[in-house]
Protein backbone atom coordinates (compact mmCIF):
# COMPACT_ATOMS: atom_id res chain seq x y z
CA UNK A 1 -105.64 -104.01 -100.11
CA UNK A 2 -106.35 -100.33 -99.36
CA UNK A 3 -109.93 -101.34 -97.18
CA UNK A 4 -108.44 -104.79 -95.40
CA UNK A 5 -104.89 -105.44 -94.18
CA UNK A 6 -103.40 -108.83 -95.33
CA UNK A 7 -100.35 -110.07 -94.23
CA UNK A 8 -99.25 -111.88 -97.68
CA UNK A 9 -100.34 -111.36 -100.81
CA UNK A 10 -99.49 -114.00 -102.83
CA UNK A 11 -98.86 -113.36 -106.59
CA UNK A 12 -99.49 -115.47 -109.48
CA UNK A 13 -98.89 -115.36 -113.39
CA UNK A 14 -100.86 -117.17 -115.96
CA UNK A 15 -99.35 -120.41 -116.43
CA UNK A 16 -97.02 -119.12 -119.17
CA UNK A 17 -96.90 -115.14 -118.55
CA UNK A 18 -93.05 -114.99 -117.14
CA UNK A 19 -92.52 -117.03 -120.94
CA UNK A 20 -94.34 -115.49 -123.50
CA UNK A 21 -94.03 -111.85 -121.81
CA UNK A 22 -91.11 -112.30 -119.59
CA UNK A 23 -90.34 -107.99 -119.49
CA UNK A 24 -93.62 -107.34 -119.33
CA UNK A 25 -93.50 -109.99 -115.68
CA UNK A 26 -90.56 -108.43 -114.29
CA UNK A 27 -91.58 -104.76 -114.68
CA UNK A 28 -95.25 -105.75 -113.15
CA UNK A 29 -94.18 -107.85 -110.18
CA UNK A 30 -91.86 -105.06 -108.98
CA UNK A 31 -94.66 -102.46 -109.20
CA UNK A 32 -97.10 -105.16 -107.41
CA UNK A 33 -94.78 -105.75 -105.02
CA UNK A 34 -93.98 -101.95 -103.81
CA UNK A 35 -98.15 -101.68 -103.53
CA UNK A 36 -98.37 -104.66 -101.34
CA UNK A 37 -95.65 -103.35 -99.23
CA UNK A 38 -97.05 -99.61 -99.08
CA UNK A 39 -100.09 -101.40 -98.11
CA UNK A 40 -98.25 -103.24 -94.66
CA UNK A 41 -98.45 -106.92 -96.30
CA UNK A 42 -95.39 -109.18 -97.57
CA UNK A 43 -95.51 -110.33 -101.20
CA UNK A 44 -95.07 -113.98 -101.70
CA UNK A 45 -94.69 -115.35 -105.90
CA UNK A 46 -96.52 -118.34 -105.96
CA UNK A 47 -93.89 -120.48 -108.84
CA UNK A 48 -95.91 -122.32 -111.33
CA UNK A 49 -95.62 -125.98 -112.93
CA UNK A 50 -94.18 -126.28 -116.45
CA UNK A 51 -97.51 -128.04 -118.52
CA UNK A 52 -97.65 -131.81 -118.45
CA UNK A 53 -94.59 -133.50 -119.82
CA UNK A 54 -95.43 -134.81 -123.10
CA UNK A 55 -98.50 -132.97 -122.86
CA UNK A 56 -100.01 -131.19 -126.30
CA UNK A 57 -99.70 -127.63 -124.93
CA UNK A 58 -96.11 -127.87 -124.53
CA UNK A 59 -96.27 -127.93 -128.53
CA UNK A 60 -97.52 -125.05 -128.60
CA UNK A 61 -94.37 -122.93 -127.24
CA UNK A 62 -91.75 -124.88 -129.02
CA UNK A 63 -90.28 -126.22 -126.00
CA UNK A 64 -90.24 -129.44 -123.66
CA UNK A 65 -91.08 -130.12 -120.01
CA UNK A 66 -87.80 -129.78 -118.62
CA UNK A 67 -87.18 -126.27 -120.95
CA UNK A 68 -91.09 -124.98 -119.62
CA UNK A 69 -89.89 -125.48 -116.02
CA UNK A 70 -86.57 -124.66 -116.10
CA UNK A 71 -87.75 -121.22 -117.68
CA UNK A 72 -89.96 -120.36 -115.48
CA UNK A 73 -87.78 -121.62 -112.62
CA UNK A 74 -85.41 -118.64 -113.87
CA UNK A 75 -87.71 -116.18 -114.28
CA UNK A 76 -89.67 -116.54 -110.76
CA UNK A 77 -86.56 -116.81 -108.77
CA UNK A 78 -85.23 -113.62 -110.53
CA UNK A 79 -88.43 -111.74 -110.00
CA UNK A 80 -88.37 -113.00 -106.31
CA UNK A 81 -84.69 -112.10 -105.97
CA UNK A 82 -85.07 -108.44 -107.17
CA UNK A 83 -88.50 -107.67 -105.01
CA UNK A 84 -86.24 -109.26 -101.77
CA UNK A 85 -89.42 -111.40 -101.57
CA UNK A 86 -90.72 -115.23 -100.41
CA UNK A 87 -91.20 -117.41 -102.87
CA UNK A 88 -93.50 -120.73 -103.00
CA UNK A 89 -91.88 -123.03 -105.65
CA UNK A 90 -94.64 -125.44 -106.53
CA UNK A 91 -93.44 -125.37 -109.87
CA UNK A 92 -89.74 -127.26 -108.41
CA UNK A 93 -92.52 -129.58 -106.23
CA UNK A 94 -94.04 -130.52 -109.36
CA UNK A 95 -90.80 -131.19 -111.42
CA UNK A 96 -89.36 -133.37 -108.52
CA UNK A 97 -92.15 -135.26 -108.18
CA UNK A 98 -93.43 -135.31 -112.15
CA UNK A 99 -92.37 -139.34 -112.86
CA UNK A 100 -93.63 -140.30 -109.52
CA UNK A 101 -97.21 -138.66 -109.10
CA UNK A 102 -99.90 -137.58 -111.52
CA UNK A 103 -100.31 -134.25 -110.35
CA UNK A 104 -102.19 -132.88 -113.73
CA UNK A 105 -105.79 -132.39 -114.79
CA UNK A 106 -106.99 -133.97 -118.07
CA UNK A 107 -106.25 -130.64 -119.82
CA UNK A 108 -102.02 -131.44 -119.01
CA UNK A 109 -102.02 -127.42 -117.65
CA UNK A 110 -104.17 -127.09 -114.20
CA UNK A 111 -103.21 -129.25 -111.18
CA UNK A 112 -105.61 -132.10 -110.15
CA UNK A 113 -106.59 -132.77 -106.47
CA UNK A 114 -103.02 -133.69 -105.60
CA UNK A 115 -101.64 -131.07 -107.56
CA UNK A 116 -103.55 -128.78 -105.77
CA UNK A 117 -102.85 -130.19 -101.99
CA UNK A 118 -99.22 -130.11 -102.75
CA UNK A 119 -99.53 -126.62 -103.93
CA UNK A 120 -101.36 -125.57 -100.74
CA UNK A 121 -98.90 -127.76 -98.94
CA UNK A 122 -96.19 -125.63 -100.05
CA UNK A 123 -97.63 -121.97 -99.85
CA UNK A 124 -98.80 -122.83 -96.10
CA UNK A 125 -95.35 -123.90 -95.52
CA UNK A 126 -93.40 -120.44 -96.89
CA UNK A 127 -95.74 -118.84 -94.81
CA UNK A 128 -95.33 -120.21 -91.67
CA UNK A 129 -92.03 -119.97 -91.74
């Protein structure tokens, strides 16, 4: 960011960061968001997908598909409200859409081709507008 001038930067956790280390989140995407803006650009959090419902890694965090999403719902919006920032909900894409469409790869985390479209979809639509 200090050699090239963007005009977004577009931040993403891992898949269950704003969960597992939900301080740890907060406190980071307010210091990455007062670099980007130093540096002339406009943050944008890019809001991940709970894991696949009924999917084996949900196990893993004690919680179900609608808990996953609606916690990281929470925590992406707050993070986006405190940094006055845009945010691309693909994760609220993916829960509307989650008994319709496929949108997973085998592994139930990463998005499949469709996942991924919709995702792009999305992040070209926050910033166009």
């Amino acid at each position: 960011m200090q050699n090239e001038k963007w005009d977004f930067v577009i931040l993403q956790e891992m898949s269950n960061g704003p969960i597992t280390s939900e301080a740890s989140f907060l406190e980071n995407a307010e210091k990455l968001c007062e670099k980007i803006r130093e540096n002339g650009a406009k943050p944008v959090f890019y809001a991940t997908w709970a894991y696949q419902r009924g999917g084996k890694k949900l196990e893993i965090f004690g919680m179900d598909y609608d808990e996953m999403y609606q916690k990281l719902y929470e925590d992406y919006h707050l993070a986006a409200d405190r940094n006055h920032t845009l945010i691309a909900d693909v994760g609220k894409k993916f829960y509307e859409l989650s008994d319709k469409v496929n949108l997973y790869a085998d592994d139930g985390c990463h998005p499949n081709e469709k996942g991924s479209q919709i995702a792009a979809e999305i992040i070209a639509e926050v910033l166009m507008n």
